[in-house]
PDB file of N, CA and C in Angstrom:
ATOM      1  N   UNK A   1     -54.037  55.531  38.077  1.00  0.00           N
ATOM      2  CA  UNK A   1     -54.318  56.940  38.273  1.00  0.00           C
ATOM      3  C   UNK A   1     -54.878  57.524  36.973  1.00  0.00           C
ATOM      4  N   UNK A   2     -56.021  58.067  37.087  1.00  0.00           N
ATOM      5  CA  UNK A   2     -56.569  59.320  36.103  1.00  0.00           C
ATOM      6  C   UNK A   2     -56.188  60.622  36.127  1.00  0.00           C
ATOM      7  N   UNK A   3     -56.004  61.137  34.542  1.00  0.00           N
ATOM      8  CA  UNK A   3     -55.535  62.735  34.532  1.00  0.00           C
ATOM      9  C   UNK A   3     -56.957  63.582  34.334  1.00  0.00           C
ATOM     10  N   UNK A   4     -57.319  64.257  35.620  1.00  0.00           N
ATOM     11  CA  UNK A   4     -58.486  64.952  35.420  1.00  0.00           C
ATOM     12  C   UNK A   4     -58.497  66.340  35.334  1.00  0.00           C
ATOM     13  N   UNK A   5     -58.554  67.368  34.928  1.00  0.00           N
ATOM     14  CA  UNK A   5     -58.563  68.744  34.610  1.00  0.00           C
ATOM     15  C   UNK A   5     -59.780  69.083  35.253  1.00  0.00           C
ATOM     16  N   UNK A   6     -59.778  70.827  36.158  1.00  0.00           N
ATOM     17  CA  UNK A   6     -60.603  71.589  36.669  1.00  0.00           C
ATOM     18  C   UNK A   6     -60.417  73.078  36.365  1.00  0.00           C
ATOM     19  N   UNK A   7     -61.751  73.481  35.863  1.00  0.00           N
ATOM     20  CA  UNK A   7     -61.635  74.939  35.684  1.00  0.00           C
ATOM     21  C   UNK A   7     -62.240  75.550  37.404  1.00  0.00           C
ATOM     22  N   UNK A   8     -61.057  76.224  37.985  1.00  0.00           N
ATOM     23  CA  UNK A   8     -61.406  76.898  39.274  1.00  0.00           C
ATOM     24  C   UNK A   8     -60.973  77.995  39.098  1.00  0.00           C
ATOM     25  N   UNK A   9     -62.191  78.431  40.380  1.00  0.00           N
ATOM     26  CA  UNK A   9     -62.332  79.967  40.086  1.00  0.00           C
ATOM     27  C   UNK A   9     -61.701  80.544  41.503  1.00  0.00           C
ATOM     28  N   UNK A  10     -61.010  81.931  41.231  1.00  0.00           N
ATOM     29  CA  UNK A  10     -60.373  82.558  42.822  1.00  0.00           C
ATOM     30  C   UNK A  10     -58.869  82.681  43.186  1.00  0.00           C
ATOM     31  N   UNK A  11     -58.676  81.661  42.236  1.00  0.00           N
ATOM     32  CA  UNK A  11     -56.911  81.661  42.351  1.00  0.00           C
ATOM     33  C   UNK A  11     -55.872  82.649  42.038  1.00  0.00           C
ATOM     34  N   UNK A  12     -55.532  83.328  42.598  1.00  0.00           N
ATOM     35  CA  UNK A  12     -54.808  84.837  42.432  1.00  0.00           C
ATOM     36  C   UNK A  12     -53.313  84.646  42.913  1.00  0.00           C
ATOM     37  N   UNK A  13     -52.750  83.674  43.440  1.00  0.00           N
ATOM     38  CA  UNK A  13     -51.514  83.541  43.692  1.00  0.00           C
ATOM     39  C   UNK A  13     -50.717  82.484  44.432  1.00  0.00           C
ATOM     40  N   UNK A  14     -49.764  82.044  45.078  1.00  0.00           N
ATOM     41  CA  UNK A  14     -49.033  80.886  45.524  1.00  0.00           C
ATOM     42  C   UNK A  14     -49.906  80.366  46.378  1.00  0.00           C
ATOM     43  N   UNK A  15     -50.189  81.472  47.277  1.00  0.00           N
ATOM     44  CA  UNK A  15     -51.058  80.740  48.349  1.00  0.00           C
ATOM     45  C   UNK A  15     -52.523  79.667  48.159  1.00  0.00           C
ATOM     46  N   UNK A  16     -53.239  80.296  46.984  1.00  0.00           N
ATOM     47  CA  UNK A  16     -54.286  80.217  46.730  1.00  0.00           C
ATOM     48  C   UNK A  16     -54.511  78.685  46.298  1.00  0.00           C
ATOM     49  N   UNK A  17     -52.825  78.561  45.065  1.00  0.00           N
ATOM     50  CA  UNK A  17     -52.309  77.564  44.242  1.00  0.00           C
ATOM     51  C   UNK A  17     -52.311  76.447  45.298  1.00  0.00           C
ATOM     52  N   UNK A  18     -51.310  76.942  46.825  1.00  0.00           N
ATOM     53  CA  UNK A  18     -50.813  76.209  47.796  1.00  0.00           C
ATOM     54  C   UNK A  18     -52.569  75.169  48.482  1.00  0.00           C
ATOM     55  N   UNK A  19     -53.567  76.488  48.484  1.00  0.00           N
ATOM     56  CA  UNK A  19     -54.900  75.920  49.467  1.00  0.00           C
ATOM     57  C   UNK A  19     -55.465  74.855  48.613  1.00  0.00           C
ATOM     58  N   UNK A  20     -55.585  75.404  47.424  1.00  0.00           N
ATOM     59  CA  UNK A  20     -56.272  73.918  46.558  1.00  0.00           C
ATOM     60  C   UNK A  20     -55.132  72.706  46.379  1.00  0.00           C
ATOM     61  N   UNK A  21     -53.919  72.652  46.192  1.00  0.00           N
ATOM     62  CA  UNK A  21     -52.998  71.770  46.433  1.00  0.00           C
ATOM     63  C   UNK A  21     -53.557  70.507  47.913  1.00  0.00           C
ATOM     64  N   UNK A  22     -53.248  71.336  48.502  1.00  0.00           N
ATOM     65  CA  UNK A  22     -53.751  70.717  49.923  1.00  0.00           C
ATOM     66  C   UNK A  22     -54.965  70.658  50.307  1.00  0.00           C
ATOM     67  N   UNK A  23     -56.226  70.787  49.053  1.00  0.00           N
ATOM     68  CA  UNK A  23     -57.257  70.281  49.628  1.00  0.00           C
ATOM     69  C   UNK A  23     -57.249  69.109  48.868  1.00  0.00           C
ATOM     70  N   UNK A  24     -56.836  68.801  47.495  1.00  0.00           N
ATOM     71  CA  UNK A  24     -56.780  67.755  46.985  1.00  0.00           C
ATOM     72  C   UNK A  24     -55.836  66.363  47.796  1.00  0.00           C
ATOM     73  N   UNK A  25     -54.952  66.774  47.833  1.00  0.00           N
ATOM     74  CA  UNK A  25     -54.058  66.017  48.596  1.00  0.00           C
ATOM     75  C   UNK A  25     -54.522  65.352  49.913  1.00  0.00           C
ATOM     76  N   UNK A  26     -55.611  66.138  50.922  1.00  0.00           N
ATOM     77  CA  UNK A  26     -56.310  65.880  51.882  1.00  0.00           C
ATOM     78  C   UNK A  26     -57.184  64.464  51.264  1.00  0.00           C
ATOM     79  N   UNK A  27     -57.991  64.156  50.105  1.00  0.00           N
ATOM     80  CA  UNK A  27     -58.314  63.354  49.604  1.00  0.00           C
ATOM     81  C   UNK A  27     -57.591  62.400  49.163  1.00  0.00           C
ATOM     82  N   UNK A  28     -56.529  62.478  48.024  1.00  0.00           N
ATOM     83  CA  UNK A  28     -55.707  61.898  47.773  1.00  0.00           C
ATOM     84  C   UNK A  28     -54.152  61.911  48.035  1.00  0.00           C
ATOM     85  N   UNK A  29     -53.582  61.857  48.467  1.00  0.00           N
ATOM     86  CA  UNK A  29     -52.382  61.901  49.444  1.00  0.00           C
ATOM     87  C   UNK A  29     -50.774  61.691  48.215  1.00  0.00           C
ATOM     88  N   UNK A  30     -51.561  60.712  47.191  1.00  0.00           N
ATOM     89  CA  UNK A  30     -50.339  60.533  46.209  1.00  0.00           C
ATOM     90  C   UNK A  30     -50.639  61.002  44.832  1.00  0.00           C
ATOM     91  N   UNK A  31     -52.086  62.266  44.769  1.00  0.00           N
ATOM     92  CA  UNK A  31     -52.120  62.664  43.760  1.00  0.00           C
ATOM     93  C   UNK A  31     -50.940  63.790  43.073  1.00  0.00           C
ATOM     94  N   UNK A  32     -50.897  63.756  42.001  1.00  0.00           N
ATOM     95  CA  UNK A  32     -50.024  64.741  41.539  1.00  0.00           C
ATOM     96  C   UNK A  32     -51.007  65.975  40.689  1.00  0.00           C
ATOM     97  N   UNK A  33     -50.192  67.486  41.800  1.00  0.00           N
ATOM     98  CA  UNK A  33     -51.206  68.809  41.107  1.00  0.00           C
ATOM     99  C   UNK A  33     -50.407  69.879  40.362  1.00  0.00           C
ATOM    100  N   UNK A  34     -51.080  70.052  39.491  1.00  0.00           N
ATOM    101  CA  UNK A  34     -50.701  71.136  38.749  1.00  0.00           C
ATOM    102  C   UNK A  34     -51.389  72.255  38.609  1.00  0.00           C
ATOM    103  N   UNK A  35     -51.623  73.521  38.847  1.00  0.00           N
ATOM    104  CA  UNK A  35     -52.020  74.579  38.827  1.00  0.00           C
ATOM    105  C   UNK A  35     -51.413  75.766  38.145  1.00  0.00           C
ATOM    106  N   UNK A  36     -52.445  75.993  37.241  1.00  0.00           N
ATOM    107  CA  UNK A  36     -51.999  76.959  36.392  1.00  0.00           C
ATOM    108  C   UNK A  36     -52.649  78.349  36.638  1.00  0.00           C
ATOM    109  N   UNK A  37     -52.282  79.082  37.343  1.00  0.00           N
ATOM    110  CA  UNK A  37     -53.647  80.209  37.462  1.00  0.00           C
ATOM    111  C   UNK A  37     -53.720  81.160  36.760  1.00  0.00           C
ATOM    112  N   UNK A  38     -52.678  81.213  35.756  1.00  0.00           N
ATOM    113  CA  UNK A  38     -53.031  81.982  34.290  1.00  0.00           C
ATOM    114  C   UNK A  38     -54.539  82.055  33.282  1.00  0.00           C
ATOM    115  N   UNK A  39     -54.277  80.628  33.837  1.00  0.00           N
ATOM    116  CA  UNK A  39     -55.603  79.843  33.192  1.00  0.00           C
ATOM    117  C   UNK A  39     -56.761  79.829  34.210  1.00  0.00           C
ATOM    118  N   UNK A  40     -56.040  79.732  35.215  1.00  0.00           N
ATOM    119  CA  UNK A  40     -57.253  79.246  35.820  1.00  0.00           C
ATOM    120  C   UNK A  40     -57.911  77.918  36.074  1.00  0.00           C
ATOM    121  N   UNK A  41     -56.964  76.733  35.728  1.00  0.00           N
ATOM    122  CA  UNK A  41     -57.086  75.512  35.676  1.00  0.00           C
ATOM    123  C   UNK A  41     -56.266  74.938  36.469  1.00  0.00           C
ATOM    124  N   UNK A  42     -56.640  73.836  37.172  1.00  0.00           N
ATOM    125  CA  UNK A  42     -55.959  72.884  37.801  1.00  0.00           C
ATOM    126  C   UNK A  42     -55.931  71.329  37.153  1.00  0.00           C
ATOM    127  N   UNK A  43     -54.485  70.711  36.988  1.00  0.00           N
ATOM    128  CA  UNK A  43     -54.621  69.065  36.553  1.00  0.00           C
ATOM    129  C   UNK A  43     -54.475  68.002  37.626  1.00  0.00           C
ATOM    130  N   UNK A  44     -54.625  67.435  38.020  1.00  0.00           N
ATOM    131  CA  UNK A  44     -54.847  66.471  38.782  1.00  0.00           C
ATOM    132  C   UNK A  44     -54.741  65.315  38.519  1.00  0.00           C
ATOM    133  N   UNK A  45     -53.408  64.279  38.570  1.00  0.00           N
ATOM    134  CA  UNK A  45     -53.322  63.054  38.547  1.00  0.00           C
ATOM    135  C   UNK A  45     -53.952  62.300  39.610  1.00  0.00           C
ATOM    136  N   UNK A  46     -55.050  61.453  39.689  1.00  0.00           N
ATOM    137  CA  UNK A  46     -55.038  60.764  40.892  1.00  0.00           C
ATOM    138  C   UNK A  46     -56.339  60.156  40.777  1.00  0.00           C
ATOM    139  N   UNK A  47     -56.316  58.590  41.867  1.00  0.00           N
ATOM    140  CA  UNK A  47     -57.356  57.216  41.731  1.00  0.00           C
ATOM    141  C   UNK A  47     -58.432  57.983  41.875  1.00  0.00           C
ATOM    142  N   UNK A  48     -59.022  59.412  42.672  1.00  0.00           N
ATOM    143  CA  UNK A  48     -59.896  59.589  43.556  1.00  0.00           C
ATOM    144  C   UNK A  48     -60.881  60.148  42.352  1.00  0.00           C
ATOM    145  N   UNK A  49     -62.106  60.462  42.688  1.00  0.00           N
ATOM    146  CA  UNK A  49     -62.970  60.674  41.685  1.00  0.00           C
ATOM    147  C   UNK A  49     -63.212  61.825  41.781  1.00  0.00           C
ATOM    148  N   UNK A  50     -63.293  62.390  40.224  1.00  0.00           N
ATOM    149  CA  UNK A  50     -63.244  63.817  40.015  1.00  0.00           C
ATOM    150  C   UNK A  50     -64.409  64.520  40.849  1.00  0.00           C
ATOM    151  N   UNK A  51     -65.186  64.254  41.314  1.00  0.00           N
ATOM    152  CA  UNK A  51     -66.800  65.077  41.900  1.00  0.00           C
ATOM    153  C   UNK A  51     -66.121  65.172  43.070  1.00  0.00           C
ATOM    154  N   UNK A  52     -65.602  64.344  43.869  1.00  0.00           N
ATOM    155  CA  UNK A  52     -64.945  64.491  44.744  1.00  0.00           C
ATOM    156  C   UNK A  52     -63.960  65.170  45.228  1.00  0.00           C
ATOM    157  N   UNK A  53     -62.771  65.169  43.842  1.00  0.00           N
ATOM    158  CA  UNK A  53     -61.774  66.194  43.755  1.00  0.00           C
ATOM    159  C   UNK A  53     -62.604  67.965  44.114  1.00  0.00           C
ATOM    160  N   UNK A  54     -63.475  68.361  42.896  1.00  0.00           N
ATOM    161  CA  UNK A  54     -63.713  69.347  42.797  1.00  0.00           C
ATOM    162  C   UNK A  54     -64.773  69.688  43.980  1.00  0.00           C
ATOM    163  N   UNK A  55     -65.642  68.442  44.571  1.00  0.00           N
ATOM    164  CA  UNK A  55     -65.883  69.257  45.943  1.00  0.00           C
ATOM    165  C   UNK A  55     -64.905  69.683  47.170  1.00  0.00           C
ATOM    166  N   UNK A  56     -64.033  69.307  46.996  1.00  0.00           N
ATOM    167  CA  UNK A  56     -62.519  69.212  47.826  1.00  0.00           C
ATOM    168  C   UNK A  56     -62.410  70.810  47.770  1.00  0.00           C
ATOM    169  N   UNK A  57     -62.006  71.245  46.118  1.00  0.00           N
ATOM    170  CA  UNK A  57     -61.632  72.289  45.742  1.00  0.00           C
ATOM    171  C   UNK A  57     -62.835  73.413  46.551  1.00  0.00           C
ATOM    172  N   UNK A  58     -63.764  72.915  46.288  1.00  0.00           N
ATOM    173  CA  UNK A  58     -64.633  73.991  46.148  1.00  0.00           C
ATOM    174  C   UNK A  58     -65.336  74.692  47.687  1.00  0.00           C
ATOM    175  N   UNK A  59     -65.286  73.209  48.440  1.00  0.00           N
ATOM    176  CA  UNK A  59     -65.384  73.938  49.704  1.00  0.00           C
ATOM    177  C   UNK A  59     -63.694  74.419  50.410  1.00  0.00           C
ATOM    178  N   UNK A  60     -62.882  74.231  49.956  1.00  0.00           N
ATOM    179  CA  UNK A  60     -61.650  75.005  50.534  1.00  0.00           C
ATOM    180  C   UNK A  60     -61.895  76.744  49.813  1.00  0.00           C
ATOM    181  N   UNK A  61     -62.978  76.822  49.006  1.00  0.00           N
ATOM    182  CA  UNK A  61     -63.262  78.576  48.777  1.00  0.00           C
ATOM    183  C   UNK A  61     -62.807  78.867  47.577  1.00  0.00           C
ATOM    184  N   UNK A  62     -62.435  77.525  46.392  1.00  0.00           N
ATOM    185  CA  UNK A  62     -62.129  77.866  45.356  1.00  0.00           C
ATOM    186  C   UNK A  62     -62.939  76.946  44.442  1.00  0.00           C
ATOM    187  N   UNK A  63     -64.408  77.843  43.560  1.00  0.00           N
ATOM    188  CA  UNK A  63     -65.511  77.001  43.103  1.00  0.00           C
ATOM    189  C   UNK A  63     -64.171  76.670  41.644  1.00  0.00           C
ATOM    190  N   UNK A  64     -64.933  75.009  41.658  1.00  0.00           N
ATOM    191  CA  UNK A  64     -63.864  74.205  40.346  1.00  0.00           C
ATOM    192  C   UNK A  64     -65.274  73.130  39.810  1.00  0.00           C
ATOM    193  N   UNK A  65     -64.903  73.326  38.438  1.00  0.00           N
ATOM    194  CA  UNK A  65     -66.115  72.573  37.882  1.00  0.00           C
ATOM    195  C   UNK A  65     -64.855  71.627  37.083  1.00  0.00           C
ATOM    196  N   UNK A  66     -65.434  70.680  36.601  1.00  0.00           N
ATOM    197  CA  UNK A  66     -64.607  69.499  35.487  1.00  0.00           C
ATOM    198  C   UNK A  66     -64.553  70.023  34.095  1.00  0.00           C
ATOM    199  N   UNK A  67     -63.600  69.524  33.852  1.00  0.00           N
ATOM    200  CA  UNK A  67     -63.653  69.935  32.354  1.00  0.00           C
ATOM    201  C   UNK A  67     -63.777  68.831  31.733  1.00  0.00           C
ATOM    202  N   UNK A  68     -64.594  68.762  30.831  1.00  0.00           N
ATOM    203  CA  UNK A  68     -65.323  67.483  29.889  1.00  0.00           C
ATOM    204  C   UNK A  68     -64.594  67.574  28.566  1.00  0.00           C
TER     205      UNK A  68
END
C-alpha cells in the first residue's frame, strides 16, 4: 500500500468527509482515509492509483488534485 495525499475542494462537514470516504473505498475497499477538512486535504493509504483515487473523488462532486 501507498500513502497518497489530495488537496480537495468542497468539503464543509461529516457528510461531505463521509461522500469522499466512500468514493474512495468504492475503488479500494481496504484503503485507509483520512480527511482533514480544516485543511482541506485528504490521505489515503491504498494499492489503487492516485489518478484514479482523485477521479473517484472528483466525480462524487469533490474536485481533488494530488499533492506532489
Amino acid at each position: 500500500m501507498t500513502m497518497h495525499e489530495f488537496r480537495v475542494e468542497g468539503m464543509s462537514c461529516g457528510h461531505c468527509a463521509g461522500r469522499v470516504t466512500q468514493s474512495v473505498k468504492a475503488i479500494d475497499r481496504q484503503a485507509r482515509v483520512d480527511v482533514d477538512l480544516g485543511n482541506g486535504k485528504v490521505r489515503v493509504e491504498s494499492s489503487a492509483d492516485a489518478e484514479i483515487l482523485a477521479s473517484a473523488m472528483t466525480e462524487a462532486g469533490y474536485p481533488a488534485g494530488i499533492c506532489r
